[in-house]
PDB file of N, CA and C in Angstrom:
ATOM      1  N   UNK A   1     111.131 -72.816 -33.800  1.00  0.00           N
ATOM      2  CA  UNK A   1     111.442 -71.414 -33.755  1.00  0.00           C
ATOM      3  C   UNK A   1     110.756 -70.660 -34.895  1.00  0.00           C
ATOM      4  N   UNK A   2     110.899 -70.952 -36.043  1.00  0.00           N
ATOM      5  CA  UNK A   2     110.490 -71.132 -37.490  1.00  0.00           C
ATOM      6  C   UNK A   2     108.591 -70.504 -37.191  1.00  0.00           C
ATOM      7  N   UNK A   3     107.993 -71.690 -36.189  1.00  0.00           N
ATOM      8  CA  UNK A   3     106.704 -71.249 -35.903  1.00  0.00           C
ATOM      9  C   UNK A   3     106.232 -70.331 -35.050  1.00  0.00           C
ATOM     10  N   UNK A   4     107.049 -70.165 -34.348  1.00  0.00           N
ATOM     11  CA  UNK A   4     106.851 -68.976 -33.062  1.00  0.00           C
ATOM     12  C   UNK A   4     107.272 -67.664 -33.774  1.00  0.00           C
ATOM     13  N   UNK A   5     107.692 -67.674 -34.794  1.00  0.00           N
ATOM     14  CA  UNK A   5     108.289 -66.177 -35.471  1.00  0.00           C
ATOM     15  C   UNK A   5     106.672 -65.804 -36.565  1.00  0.00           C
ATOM     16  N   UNK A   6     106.126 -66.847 -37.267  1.00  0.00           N
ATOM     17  CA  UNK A   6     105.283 -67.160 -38.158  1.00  0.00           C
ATOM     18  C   UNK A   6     103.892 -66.240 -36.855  1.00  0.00           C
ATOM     19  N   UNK A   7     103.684 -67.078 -35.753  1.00  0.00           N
ATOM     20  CA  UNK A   7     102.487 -66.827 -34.842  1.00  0.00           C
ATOM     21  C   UNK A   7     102.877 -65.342 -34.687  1.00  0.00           C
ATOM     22  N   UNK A   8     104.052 -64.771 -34.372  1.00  0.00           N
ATOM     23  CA  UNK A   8     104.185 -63.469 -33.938  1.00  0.00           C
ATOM     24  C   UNK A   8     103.750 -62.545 -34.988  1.00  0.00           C
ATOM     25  N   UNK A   9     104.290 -63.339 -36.429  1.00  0.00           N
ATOM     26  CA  UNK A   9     103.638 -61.901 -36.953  1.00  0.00           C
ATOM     27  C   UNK A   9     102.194 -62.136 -37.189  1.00  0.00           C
ATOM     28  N   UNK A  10     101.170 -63.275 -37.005  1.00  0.00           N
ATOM     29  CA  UNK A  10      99.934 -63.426 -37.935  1.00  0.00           C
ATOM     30  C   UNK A  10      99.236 -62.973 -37.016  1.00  0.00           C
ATOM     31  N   UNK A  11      99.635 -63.575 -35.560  1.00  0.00           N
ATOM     32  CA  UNK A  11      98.801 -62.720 -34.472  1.00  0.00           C
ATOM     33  C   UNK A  11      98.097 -61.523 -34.165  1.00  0.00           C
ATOM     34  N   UNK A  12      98.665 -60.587 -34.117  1.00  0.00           N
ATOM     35  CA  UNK A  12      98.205 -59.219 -34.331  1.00  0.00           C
ATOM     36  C   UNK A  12      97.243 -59.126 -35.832  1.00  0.00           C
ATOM     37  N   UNK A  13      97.445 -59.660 -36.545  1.00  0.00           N
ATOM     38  CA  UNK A  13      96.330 -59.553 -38.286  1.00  0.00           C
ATOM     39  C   UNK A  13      95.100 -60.030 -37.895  1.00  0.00           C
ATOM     40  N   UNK A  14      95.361 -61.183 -36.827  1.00  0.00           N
ATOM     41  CA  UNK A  14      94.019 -62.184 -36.301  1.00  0.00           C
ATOM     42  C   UNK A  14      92.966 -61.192 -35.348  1.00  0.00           C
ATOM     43  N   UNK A  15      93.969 -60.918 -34.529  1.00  0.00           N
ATOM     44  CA  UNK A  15      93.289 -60.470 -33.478  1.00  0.00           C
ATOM     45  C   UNK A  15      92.876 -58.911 -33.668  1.00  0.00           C
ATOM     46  N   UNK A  16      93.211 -58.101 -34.854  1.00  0.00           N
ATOM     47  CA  UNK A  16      92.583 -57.328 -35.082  1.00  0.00           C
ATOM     48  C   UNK A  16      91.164 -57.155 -35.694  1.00  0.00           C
ATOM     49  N   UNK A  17      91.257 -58.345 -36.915  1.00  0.00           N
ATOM     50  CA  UNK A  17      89.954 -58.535 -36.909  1.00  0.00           C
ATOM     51  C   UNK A  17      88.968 -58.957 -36.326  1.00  0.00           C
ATOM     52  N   UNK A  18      89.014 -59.565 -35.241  1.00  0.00           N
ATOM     53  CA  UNK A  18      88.147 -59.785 -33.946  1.00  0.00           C
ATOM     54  C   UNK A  18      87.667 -58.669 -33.819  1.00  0.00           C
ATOM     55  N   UNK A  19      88.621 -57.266 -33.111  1.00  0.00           N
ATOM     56  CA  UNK A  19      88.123 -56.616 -33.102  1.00  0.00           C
ATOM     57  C   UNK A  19      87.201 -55.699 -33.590  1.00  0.00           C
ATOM     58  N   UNK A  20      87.055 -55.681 -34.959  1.00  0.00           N
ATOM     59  CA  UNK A  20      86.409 -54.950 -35.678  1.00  0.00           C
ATOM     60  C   UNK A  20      85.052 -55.719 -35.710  1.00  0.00           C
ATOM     61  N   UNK A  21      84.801 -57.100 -35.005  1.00  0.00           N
ATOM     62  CA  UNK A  21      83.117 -57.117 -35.091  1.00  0.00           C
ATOM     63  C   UNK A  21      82.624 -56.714 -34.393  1.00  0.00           C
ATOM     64  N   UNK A  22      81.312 -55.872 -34.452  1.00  0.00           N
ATOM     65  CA  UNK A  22      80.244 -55.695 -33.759  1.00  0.00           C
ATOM     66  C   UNK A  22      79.718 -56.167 -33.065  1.00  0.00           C
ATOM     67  N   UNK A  23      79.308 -55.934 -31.434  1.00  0.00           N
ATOM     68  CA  UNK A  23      78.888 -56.698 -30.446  1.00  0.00           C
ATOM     69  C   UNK A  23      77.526 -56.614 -30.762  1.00  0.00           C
ATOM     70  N   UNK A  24      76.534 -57.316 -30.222  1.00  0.00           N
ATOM     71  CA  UNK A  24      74.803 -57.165 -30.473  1.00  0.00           C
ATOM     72  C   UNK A  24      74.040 -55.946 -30.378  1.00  0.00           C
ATOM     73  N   UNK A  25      75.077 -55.588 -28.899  1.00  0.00           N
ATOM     74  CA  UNK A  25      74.088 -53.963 -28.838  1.00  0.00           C
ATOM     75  C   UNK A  25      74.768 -53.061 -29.807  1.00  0.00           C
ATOM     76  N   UNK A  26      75.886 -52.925 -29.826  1.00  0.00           N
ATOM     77  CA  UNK A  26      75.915 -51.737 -31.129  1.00  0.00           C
ATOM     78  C   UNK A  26      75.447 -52.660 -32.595  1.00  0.00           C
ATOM     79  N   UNK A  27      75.228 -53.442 -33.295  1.00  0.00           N
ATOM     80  CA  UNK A  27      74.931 -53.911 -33.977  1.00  0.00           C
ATOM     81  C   UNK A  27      73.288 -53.338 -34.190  1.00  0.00           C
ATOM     82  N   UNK A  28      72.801 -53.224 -32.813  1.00  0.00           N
ATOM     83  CA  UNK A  28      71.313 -52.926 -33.524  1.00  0.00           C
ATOM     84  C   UNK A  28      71.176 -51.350 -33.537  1.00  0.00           C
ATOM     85  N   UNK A  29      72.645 -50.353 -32.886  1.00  0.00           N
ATOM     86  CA  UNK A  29      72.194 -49.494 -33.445  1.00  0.00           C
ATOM     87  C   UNK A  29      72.299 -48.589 -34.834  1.00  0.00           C
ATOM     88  N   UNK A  30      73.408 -49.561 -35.362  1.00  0.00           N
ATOM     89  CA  UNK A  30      73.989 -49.828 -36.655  1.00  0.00           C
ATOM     90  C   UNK A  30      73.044 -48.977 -37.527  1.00  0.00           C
ATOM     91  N   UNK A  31      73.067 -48.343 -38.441  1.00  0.00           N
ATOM     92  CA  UNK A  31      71.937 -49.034 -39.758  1.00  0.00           C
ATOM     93  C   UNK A  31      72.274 -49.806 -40.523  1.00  0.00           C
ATOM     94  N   UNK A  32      71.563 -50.555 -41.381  1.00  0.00           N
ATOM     95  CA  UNK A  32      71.571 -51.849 -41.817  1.00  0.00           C
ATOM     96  C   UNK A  32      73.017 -51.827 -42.929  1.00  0.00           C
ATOM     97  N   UNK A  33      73.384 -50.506 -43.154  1.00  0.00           N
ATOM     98  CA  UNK A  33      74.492 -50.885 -44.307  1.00  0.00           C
ATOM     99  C   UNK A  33      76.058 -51.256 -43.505  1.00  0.00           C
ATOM    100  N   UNK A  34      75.619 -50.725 -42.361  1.00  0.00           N
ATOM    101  CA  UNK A  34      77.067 -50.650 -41.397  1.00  0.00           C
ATOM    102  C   UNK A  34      76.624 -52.309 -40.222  1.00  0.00           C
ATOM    103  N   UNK A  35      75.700 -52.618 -40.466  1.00  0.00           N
ATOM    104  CA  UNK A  35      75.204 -53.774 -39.334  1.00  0.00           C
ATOM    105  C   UNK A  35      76.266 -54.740 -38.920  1.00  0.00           C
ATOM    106  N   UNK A  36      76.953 -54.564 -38.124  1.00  0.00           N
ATOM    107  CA  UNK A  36      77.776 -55.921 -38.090  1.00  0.00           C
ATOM    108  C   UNK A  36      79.447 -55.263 -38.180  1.00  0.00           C
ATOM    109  N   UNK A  37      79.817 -54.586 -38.679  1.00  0.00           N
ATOM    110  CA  UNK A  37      80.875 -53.997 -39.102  1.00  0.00           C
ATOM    111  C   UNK A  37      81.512 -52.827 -37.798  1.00  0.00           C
ATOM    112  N   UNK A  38      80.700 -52.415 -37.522  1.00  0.00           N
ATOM    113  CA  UNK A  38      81.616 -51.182 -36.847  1.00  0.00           C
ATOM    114  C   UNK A  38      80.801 -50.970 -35.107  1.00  0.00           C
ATOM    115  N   UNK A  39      81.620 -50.433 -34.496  1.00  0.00           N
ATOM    116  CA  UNK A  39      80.880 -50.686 -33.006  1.00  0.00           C
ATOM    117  C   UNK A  39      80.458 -49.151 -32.927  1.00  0.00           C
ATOM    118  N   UNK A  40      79.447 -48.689 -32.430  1.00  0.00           N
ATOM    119  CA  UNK A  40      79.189 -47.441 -31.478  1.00  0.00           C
ATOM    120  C   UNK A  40      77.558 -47.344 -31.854  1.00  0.00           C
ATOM    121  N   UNK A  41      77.176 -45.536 -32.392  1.00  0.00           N
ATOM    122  CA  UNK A  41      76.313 -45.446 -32.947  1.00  0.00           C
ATOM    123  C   UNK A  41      75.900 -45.199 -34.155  1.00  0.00           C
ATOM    124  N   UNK A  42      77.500 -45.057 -35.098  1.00  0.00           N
ATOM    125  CA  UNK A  42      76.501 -44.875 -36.485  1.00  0.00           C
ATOM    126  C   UNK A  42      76.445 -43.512 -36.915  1.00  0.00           C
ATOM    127  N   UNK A  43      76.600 -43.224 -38.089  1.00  0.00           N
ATOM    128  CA  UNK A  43      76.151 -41.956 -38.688  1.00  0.00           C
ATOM    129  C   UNK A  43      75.173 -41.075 -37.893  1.00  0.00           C
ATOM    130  N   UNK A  44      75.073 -39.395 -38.006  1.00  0.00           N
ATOM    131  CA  UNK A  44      74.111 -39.271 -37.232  1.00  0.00           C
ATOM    132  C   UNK A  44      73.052 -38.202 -38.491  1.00  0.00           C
ATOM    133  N   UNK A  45      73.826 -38.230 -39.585  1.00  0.00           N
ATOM    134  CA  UNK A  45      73.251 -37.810 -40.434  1.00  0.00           C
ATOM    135  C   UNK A  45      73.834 -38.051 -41.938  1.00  0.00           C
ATOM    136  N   UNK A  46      72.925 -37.650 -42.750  1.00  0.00           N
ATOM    137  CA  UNK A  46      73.506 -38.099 -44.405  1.00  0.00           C
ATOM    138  C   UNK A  46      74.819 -37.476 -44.587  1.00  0.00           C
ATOM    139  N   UNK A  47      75.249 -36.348 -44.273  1.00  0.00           N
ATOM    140  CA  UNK A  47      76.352 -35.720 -44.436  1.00  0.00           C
ATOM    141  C   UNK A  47      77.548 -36.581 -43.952  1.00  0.00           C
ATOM    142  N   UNK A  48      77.535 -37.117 -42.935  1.00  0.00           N
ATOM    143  CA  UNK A  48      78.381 -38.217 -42.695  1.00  0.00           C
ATOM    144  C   UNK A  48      78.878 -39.133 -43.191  1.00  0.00           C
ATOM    145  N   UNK A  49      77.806 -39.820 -44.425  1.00  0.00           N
ATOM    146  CA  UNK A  49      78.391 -40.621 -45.739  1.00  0.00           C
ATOM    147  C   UNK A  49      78.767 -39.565 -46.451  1.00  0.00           C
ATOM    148  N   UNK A  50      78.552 -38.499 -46.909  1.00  0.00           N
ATOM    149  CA  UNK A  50      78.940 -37.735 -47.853  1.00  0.00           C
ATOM    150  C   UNK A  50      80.594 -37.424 -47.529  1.00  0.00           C
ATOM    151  N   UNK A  51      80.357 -37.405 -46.351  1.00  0.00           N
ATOM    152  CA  UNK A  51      82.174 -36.872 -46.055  1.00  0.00           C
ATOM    153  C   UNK A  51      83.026 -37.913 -46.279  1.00  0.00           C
ATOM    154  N   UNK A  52      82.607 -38.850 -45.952  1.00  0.00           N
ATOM    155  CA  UNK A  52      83.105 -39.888 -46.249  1.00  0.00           C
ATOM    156  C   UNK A  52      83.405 -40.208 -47.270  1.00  0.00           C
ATOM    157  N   UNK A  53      82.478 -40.479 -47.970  1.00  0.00           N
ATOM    158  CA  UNK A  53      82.632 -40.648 -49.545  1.00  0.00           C
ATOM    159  C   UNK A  53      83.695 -40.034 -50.240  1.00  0.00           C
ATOM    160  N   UNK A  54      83.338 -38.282 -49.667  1.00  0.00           N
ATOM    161  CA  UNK A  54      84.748 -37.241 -50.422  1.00  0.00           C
ATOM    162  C   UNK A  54      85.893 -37.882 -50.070  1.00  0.00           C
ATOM    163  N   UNK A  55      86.312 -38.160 -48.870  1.00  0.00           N
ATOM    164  CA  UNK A  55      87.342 -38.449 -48.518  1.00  0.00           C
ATOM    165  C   UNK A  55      88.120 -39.858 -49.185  1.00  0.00           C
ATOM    166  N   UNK A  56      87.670 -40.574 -49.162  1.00  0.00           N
ATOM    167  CA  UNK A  56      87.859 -41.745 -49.909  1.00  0.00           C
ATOM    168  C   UNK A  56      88.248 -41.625 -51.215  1.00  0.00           C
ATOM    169  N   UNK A  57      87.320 -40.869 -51.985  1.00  0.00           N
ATOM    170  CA  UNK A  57      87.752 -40.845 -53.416  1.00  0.00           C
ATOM    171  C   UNK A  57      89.137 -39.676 -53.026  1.00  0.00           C
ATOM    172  N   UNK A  58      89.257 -38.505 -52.559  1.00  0.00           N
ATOM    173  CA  UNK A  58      90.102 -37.847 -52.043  1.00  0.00           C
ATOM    174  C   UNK A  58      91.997 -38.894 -52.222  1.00  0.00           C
ATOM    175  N   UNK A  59      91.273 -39.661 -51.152  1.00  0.00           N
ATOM    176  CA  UNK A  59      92.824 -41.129 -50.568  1.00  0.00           C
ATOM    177  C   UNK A  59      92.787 -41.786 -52.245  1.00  0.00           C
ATOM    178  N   UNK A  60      92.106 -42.114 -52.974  1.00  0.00           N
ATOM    179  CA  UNK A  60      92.156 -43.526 -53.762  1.00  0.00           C
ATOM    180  C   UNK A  60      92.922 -42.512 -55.134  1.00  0.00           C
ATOM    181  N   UNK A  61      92.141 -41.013 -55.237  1.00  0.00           N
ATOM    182  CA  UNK A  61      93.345 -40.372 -56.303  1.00  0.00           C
ATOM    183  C   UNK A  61      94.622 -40.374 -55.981  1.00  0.00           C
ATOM    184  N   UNK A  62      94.895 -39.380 -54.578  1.00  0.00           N
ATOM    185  CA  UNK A  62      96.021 -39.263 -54.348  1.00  0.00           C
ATOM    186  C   UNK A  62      97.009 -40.842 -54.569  1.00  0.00           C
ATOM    187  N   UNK A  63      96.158 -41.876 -54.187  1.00  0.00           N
ATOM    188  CA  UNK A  63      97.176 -42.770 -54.246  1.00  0.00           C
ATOM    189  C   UNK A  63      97.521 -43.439 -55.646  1.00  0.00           C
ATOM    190  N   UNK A  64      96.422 -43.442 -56.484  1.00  0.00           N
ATOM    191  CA  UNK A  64      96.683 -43.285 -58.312  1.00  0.00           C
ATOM    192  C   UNK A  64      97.823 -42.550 -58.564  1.00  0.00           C
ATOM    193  N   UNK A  65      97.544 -41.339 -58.029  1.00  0.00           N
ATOM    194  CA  UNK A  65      98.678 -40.651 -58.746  1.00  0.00           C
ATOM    195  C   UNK A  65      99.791 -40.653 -58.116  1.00  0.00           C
ATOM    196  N   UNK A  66     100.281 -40.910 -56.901  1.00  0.00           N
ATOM    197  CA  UNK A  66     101.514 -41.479 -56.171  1.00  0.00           C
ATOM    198  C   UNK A  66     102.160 -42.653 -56.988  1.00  0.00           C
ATOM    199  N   UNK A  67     101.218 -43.654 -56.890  1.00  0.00           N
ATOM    200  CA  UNK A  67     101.708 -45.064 -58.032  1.00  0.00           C
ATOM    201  C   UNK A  67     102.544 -44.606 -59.442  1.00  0.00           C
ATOM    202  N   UNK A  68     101.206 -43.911 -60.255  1.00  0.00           N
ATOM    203  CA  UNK A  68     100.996 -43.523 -61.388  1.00  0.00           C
ATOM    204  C   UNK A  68     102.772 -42.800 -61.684  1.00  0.00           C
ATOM    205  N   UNK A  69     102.860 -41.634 -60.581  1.00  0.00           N
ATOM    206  CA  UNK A  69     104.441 -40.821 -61.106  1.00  0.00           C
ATOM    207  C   UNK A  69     105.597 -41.372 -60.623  1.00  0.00           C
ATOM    208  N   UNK A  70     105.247 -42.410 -59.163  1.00  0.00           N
ATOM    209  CA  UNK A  70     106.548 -43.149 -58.965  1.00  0.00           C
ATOM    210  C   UNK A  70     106.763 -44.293 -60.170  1.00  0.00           C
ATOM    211  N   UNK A  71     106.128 -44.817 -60.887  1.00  0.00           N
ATOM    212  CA  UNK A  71     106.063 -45.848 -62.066  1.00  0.00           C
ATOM    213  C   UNK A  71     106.727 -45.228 -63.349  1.00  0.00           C
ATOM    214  N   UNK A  72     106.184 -44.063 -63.371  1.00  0.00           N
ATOM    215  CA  UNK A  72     106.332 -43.211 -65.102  1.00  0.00           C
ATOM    216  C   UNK A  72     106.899 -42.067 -64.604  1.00  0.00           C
ATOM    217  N   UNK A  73     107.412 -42.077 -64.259  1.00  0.00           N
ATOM    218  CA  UNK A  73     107.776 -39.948 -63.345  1.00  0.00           C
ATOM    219  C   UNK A  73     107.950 -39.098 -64.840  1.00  0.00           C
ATOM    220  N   UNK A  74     108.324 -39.004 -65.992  1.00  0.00           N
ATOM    221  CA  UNK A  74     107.763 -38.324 -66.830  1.00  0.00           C
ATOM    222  C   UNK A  74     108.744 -37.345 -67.360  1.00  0.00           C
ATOM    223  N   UNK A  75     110.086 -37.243 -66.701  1.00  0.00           N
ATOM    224  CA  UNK A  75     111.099 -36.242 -66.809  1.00  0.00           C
ATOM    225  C   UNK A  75     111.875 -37.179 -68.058  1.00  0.00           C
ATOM    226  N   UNK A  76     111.689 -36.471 -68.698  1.00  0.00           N
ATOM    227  CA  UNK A  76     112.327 -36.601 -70.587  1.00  0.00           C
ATOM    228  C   UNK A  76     113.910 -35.811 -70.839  1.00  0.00           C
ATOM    229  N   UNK A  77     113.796 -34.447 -70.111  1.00  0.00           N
ATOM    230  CA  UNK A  77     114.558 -33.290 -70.575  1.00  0.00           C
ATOM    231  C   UNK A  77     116.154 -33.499 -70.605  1.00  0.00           C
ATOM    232  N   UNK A  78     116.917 -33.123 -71.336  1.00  0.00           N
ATOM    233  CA  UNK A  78     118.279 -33.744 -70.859  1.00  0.00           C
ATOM    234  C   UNK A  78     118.995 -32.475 -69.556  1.00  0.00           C
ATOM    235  N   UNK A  79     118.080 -31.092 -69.702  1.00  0.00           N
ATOM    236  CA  UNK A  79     118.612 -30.607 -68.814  1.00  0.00           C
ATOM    237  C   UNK A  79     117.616 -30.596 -67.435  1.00  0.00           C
ATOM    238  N   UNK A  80     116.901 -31.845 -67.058  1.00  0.00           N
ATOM    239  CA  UNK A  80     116.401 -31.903 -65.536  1.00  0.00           C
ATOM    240  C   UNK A  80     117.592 -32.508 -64.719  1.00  0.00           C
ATOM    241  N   UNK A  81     117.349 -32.216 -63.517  1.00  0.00           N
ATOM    242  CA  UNK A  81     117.871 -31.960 -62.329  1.00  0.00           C
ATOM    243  C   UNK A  81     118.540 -33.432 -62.251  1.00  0.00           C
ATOM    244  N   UNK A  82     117.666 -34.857 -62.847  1.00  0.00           N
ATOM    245  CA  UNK A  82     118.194 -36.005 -62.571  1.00  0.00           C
ATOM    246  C   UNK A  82     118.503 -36.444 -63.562  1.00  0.00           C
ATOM    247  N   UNK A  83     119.544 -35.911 -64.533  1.00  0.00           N
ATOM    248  CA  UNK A  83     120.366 -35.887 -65.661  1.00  0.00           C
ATOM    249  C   UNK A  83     121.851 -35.707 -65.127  1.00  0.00           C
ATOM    250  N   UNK A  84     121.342 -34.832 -64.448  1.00  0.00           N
ATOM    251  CA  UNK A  84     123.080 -33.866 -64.045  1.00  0.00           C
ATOM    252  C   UNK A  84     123.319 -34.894 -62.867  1.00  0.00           C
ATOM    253  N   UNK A  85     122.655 -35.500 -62.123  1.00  0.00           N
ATOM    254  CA  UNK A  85     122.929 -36.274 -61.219  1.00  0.00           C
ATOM    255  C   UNK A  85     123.259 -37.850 -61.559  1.00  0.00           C
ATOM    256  N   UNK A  86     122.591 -38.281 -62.259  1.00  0.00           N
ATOM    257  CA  UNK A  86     122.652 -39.748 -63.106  1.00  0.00           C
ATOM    258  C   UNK A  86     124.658 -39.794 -63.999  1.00  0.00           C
ATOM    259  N   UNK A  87     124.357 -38.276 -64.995  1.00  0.00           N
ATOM    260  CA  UNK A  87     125.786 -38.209 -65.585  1.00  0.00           C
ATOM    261  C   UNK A  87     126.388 -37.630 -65.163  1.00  0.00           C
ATOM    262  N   UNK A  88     126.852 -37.331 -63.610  1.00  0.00           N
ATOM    263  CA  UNK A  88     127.809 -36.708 -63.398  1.00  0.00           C
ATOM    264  C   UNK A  88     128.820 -37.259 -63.041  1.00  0.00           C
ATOM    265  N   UNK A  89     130.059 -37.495 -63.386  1.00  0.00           N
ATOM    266  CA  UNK A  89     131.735 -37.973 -63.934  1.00  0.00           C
ATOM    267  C   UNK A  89     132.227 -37.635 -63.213  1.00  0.00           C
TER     268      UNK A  89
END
């Protein structure tokens, strides 16, 4: 039972990455930095990495600083909001 619970969840992790390889024909229309990785046609211009790029660094702050204030949240004051809630009697 133990193993049939184990297969259920790894299954779907497996078989997603299957999916994500590249068949031959989209592979060659790839360019060489994406070759192998992603199925269709590919960027259709430089701006397309560029957006990309923004976006990414965009996700990787936001998520710094999500970490960053759920870790340290920074409220010192004795009269913030989660003072009166922590000591309230």
């Amino acid at each position: 039972m133990k193993n049939l619970r184990k297969l259920i969840l790894v299954a779907p992790l497996l078989l997603s990455g299957l999916a994500t390889i590249a068949c031959p024909v989209c592979e060659k229309q790839q360019p060489k930095l994406l070759q192998g990785i992603t199925h269709g046609t590919g960027p259709e211009s430089k701006w397309d990495y560029v957006i990309v790029l923004v976006m990414t660094a965009i996700v990787l702050l936001t998520l710094f600083y999500t970490i960053k204030w759920l870790v340290y949240p920074g409220e010192k004051s004795d009269n913030h909001i989660k003072m009166f809630i922590l000591n309230n009697d």
